[in-house]
C-alpha atoms as a PDB file:
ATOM      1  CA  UNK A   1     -45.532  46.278 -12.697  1.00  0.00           C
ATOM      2  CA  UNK A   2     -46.833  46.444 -16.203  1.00  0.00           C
ATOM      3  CA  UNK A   3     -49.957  48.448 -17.252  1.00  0.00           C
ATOM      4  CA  UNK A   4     -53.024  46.041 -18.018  1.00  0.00           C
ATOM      5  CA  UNK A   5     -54.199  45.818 -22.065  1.00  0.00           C
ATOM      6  CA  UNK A   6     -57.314  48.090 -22.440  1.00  0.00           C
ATOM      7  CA  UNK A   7     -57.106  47.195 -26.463  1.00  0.00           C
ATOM      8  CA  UNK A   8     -56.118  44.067 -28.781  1.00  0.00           C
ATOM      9  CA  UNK A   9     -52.772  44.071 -29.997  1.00  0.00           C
ATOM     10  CA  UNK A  10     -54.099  43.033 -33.585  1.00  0.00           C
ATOM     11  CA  UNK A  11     -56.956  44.964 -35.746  1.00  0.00           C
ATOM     12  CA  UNK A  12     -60.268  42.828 -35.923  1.00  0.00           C
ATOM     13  CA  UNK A  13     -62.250  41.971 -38.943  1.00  0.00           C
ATOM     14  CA  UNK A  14     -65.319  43.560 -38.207  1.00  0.00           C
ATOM     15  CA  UNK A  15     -67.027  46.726 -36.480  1.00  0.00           C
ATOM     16  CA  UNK A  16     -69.840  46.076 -34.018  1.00  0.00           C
ATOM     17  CA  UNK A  17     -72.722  47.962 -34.408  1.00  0.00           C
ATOM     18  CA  UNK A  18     -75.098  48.374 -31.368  1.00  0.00           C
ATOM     19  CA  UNK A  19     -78.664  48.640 -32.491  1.00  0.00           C
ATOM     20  CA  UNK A  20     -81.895  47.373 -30.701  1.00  0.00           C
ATOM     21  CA  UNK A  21     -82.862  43.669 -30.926  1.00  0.00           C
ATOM     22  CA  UNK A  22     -86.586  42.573 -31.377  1.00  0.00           C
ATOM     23  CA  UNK A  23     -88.375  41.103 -28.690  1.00  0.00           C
ATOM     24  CA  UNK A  24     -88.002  37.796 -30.213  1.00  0.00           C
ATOM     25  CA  UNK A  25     -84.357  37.678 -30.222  1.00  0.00           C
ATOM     26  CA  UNK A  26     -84.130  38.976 -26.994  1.00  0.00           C
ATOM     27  CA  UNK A  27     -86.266  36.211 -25.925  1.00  0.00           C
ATOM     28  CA  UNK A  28     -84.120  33.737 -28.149  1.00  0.00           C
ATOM     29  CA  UNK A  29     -81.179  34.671 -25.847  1.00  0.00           C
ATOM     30  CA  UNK A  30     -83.231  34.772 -22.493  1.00  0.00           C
ATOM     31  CA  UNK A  31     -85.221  31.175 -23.582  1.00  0.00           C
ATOM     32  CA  UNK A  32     -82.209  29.548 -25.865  1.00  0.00           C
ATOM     33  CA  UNK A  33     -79.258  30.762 -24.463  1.00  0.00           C
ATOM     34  CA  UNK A  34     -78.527  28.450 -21.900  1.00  0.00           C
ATOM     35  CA  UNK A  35     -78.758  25.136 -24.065  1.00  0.00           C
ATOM     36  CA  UNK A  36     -76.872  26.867 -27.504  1.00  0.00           C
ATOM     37  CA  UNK A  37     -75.192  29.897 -25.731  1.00  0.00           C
ATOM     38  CA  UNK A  38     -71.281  30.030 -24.443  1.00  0.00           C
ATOM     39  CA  UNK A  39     -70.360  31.459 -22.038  1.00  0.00           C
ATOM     40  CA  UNK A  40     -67.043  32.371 -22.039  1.00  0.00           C
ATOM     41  CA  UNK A  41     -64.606  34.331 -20.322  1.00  0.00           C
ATOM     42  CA  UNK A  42     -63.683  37.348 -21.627  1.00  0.00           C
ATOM     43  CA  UNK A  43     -60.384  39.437 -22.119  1.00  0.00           C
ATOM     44  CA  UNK A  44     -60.098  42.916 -23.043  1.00  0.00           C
ATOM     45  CA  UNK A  45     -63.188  43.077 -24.894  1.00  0.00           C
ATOM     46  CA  UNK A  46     -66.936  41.841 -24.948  1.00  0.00           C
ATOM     47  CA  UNK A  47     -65.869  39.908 -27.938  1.00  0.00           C
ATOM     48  CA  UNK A  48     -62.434  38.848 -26.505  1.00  0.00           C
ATOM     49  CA  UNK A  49     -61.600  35.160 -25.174  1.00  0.00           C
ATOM     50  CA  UNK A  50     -59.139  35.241 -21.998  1.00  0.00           C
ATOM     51  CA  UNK A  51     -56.229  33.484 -23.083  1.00  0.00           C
ATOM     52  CA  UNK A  52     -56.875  30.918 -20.297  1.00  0.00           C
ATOM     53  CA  UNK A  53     -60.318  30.152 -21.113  1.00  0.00           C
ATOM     54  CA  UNK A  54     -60.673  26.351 -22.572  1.00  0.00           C
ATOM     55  CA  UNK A  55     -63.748  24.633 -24.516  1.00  0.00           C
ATOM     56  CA  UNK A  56     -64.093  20.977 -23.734  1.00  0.00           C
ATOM     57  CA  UNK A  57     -66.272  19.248 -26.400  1.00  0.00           C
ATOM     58  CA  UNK A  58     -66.759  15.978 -25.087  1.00  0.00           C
ATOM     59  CA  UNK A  59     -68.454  17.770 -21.824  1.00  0.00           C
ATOM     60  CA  UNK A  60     -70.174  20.273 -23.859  1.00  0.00           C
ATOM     61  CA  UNK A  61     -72.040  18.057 -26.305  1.00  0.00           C
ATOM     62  CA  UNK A  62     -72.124  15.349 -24.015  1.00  0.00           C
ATOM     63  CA  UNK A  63     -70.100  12.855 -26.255  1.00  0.00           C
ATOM     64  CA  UNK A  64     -66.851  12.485 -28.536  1.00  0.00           C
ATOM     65  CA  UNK A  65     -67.705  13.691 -32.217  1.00  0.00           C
ATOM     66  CA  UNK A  66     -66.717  15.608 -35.230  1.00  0.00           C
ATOM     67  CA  UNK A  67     -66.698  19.227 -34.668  1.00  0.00           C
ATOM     68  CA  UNK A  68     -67.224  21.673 -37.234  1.00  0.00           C
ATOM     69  CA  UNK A  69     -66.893  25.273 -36.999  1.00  0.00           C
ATOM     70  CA  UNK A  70     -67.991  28.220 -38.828  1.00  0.00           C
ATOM     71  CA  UNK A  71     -66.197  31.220 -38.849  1.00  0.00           C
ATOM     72  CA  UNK A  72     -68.591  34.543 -39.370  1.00  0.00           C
ATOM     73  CA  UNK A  73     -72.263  32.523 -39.280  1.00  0.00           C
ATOM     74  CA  UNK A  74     -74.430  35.417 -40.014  1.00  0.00           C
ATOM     75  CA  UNK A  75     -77.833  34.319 -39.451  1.00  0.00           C
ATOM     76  CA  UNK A  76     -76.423  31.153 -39.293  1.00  0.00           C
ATOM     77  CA  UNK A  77     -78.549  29.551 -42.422  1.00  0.00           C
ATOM     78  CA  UNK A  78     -75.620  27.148 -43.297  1.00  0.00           C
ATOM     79  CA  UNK A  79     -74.761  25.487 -40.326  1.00  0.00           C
ATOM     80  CA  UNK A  80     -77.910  25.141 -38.915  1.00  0.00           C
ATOM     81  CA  UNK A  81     -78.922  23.165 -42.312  1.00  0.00           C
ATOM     82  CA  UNK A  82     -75.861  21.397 -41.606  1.00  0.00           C
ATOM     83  CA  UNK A  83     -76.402  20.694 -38.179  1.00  0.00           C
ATOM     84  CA  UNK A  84     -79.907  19.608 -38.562  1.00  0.00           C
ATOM     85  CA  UNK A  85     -78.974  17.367 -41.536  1.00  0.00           C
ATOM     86  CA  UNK A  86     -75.805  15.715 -39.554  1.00  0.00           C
ATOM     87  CA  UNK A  87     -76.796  14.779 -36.007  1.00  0.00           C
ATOM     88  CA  UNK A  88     -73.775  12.586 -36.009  1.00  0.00           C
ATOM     89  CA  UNK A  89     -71.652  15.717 -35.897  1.00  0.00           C
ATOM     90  CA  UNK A  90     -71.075  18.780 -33.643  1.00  0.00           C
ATOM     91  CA  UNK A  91     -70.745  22.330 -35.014  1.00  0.00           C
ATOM     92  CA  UNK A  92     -69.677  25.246 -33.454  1.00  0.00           C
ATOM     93  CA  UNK A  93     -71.023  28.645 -35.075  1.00  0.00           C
ATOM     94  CA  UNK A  94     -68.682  31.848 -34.063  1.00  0.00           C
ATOM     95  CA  UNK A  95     -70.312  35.390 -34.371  1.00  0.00           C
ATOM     96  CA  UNK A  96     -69.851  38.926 -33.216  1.00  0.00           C
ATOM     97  CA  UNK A  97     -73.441  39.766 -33.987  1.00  0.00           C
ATOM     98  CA  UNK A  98     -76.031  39.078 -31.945  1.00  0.00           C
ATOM     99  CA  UNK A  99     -78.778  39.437 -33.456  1.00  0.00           C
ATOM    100  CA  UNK A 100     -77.509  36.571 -36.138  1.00  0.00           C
ATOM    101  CA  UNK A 101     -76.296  34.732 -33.395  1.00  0.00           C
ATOM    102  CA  UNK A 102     -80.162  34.994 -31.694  1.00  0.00           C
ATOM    103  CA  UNK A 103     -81.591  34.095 -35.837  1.00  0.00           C
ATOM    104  CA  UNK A 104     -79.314  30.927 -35.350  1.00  0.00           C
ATOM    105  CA  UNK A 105     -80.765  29.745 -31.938  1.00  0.00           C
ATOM    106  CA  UNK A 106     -84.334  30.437 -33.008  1.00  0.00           C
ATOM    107  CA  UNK A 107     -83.263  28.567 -36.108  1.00  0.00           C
ATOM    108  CA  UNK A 108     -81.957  25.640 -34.358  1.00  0.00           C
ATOM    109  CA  UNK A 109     -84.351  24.881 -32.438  1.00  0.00           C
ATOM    110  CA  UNK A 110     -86.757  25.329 -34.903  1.00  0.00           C
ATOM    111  CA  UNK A 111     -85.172  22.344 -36.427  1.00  0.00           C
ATOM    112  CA  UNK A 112     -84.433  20.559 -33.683  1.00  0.00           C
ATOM    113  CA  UNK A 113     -80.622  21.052 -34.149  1.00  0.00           C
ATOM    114  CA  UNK A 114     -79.504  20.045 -30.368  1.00  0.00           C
ATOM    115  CA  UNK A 115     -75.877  19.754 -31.487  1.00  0.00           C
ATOM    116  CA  UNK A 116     -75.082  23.232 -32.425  1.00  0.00           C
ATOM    117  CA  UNK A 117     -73.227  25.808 -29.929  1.00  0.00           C
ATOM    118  CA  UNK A 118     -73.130  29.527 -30.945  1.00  0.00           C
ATOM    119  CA  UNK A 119     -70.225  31.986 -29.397  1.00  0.00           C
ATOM    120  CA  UNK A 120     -70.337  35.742 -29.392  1.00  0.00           C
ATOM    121  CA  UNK A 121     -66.936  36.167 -29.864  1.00  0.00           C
ATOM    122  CA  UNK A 122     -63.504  37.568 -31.960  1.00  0.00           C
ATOM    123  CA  UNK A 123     -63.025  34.377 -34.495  1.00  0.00           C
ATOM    124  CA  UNK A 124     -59.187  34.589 -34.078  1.00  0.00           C
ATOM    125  CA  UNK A 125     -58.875  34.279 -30.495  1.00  0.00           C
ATOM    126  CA  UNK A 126     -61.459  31.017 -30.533  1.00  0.00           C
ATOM    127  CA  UNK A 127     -59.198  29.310 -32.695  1.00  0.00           C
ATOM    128  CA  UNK A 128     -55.948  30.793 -30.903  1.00  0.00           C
ATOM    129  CA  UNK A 129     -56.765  29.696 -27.708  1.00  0.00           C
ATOM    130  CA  UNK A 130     -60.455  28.639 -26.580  1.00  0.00           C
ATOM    131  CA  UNK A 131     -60.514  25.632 -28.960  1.00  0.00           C
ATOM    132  CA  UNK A 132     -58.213  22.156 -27.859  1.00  0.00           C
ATOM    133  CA  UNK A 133     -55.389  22.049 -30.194  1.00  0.00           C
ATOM    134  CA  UNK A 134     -56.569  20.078 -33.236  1.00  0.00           C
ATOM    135  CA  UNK A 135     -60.150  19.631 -31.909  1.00  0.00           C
ATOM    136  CA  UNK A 136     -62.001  20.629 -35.236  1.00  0.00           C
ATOM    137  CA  UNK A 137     -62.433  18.246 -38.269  1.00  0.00           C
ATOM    138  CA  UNK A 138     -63.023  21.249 -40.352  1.00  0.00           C
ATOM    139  CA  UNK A 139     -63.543  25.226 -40.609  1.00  0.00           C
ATOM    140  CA  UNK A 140     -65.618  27.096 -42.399  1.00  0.00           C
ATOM    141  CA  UNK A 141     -65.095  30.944 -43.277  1.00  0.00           C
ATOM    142  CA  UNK A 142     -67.899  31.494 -45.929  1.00  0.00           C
ATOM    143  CA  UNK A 143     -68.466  35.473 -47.067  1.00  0.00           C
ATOM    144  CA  UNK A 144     -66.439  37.079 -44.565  1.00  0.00           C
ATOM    145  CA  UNK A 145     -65.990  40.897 -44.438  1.00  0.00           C
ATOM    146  CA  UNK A 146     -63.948  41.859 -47.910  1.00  0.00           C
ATOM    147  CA  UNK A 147     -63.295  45.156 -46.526  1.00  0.00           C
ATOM    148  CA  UNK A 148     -62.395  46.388 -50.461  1.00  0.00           C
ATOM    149  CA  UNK A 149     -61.289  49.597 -49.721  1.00  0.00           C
ATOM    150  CA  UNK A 150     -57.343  49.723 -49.625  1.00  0.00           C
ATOM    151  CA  UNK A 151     -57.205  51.284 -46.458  1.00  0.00           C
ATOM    152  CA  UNK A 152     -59.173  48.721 -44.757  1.00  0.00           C
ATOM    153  CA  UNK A 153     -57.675  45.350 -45.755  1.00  0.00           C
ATOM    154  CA  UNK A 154     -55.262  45.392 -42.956  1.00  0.00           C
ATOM    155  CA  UNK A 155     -58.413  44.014 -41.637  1.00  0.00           C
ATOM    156  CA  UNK A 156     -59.555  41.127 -43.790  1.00  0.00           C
ATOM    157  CA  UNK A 157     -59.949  37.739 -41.643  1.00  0.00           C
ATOM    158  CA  UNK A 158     -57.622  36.108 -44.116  1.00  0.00           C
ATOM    159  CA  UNK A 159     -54.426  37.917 -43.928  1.00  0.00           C
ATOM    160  CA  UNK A 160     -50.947  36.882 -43.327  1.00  0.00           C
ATOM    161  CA  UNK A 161     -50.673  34.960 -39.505  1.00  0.00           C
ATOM    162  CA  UNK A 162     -54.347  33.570 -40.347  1.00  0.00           C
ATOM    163  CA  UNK A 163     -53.410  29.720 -41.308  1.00  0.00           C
ATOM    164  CA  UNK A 164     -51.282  29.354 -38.408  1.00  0.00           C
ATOM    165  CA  UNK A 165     -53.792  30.127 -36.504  1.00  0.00           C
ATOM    166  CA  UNK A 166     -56.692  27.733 -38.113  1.00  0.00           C
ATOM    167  CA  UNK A 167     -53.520  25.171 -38.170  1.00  0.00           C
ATOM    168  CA  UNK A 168     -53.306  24.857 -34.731  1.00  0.00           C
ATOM    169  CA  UNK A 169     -57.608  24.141 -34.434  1.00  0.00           C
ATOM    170  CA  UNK A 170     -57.443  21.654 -36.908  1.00  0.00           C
ATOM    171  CA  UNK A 171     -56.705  18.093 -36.552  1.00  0.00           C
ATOM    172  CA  UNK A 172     -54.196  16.333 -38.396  1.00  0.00           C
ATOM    173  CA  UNK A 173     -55.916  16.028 -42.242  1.00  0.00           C
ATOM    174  CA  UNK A 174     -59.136  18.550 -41.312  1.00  0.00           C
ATOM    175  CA  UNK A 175     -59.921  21.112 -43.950  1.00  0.00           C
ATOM    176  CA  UNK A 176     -60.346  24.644 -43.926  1.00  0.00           C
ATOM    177  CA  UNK A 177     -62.967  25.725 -46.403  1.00  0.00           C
ATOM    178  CA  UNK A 178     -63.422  29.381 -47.635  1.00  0.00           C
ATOM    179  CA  UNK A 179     -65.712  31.250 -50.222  1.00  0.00           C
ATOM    180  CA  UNK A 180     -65.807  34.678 -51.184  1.00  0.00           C
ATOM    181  CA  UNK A 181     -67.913  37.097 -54.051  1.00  0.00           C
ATOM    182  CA  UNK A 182     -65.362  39.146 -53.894  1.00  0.00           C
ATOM    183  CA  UNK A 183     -62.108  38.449 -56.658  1.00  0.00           C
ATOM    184  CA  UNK A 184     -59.579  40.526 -54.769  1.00  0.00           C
ATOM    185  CA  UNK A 185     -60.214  38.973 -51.339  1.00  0.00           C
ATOM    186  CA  UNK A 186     -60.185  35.555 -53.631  1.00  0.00           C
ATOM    187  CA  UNK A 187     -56.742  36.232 -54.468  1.00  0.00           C
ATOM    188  CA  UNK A 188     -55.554  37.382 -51.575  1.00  0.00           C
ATOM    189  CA  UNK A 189     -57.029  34.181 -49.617  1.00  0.00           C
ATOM    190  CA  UNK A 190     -55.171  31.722 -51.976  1.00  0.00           C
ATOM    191  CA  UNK A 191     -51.707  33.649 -51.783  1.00  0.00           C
ATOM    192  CA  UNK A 192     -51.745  33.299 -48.250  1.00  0.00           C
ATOM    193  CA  UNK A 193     -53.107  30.165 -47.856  1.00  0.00           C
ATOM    194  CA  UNK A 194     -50.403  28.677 -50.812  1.00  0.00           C
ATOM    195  CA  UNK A 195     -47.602  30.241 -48.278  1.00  0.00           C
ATOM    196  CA  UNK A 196     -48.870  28.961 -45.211  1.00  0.00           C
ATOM    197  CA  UNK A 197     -46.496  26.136 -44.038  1.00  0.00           C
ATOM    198  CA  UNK A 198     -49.316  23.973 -42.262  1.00  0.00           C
ATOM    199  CA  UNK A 199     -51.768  23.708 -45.566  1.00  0.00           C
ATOM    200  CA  UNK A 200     -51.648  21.817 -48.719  1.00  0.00           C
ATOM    201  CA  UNK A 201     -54.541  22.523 -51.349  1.00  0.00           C
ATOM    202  CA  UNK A 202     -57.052  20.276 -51.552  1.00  0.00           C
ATOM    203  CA  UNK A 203     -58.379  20.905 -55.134  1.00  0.00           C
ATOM    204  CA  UNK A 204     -57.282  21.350 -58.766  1.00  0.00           C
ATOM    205  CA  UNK A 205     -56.626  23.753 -60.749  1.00  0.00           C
ATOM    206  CA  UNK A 206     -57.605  27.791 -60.136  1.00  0.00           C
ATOM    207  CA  UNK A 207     -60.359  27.110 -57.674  1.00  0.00           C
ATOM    208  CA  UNK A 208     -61.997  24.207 -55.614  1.00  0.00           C
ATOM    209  CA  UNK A 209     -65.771  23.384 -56.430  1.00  0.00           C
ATOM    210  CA  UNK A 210     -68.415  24.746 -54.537  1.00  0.00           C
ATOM    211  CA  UNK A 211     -69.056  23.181 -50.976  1.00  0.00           C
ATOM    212  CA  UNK A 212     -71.990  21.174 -52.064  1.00  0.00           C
ATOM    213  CA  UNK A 213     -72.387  21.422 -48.145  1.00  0.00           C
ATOM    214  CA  UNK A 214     -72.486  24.784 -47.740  1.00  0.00           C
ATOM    215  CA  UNK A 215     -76.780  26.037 -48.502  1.00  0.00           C
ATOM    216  CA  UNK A 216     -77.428  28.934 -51.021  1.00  0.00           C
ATOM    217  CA  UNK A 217     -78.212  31.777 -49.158  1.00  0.00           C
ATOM    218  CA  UNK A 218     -79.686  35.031 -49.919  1.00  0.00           C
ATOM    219  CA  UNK A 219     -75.966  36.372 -49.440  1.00  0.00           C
ATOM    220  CA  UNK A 220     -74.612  34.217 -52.121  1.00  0.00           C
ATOM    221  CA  UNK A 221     -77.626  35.070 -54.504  1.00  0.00           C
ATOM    222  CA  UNK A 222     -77.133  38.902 -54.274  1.00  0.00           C
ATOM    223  CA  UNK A 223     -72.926  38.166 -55.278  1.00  0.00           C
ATOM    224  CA  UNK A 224     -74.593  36.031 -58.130  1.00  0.00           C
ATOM    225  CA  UNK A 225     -77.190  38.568 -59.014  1.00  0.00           C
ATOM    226  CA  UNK A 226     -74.470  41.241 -58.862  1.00  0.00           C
ATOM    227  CA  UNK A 227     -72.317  39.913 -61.498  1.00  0.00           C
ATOM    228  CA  UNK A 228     -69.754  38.321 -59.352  1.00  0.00           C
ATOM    229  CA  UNK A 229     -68.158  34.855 -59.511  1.00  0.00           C
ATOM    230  CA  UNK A 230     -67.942  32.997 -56.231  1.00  0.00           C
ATOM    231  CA  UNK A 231     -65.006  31.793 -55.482  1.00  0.00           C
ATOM    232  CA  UNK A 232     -64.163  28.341 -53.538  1.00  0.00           C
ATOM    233  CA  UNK A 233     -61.482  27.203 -51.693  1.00  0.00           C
ATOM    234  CA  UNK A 234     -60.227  24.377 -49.443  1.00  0.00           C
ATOM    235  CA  UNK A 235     -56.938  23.819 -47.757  1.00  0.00           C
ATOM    236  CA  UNK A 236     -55.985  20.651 -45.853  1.00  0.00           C
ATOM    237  CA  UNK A 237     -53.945  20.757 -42.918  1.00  0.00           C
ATOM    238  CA  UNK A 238     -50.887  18.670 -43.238  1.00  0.00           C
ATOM    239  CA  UNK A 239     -49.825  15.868 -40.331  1.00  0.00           C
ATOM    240  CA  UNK A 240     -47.746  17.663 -37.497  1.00  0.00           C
ATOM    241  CA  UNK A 241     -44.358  16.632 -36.864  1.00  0.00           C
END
């Protein structure tokens, strides 16, 4: 009989720091949890999706619309603008953090942003598996982790095996839209992207325009205030066979 995982068989992108929440975002996940909250089964880890666990949109928004997802939310300042400005659409915000995930509820329902879901879990394995094949009309990965030392870019979101796995989320013509301050990561994004089988660029020339979409956050204004050009990029996924 084989021996049960204890660990993921691929690095993650990120390292979870414990650290004390305020009362107010321990309230947020008490109070708002149970309208914006997942709860999904876990795996090996607390940020792991069992391969058998499925999301069903149309029961968990309580109708059939676009769903967008956003890879790495943060506090969750641009898809909460975008929910709250798009109540036609459904959005989907995936974080390992959770005191951005508890800044997001507070957020949305500050705004009254009802059709917004928030997951505390491994980005990867929510596209992999948790999401219906071809069940988002686009996904976002906005500032993710550049991990810029060489030693640590084995664990960069975008790496090689990446675009399959956004392929599969995507619907037939959905986009996948990325940004990064960081020119290396850039680069590396747009190499593997360019090889990915399922994708075809969806802009001209170096680099896409900037999301007009996506809000300027403080993030974004430190990269500017640093020096550093922010790159944009969108891929579309190509019709399946």
């Amino acid at each position: 009989m084989p021996e049960p995982r204890t660990f993921r068989d691929e690095p993650v992108s990120f390292v979870r720091r414990s650290g004390r929440m305020s009362d107010a975002q321990e309230r947020a996940f008490e109070e708002l949890g149970p309208h914006y909250l997942l709860d999904v089964r876990r795996d090996v880890a607390w940020t792991s999706v069992h391969p058998e666990a499925r999301l069903d949109p149309a029961e968990e928004y309580g109708r059939d619309a676009d769903l967008y997802v956003e890879i790495g939310s943060g506090q969750g300042h641009a898809i909460v603008a975008a929910a709250a400005s798009r109540p036609e659409d459904d959005f989907l915000a995936v974080e390992v953090f959770r005191a951005g995930l508890a800044r997001t509820m507070l957020d949305a329902d500050r705004e009254g942003a009802r059709n917004l879901r928030v997951i505390e879990a491994n980005a990867p394995e929510v596209l992999a598996s948790y999401l219906p094949e071809g069940a988002a009309a686009e996904v976002w990965v906005f500032f993710s982790d550049p991990w810029h030392k060489k030693k640590h870019t084995k664990r960069r979101l975008i790496r090689p095996g990446f675009g399959a796995t956004a392929a599969r989320a995507l619907r037939d013509g959905g986009l996948l839209r990325l940004a990064t301050d960081w020119e290396d990561y850039a680069l590396q994004m747009r190499e593997v992207l360019d090889a990915e089988a399922d994708f075809e660029r969806a802009f001209e020339g170096e680099w896409a325009e900037r999301f007009e979409g996506r809000v300027m956050t403080a993030f974004e204004r430190k990269g500017i205030a640093k020096g550093r050009d922010i790159r944009d990029l969108v891929y579309r996924r190509k019709p399946r066979a």
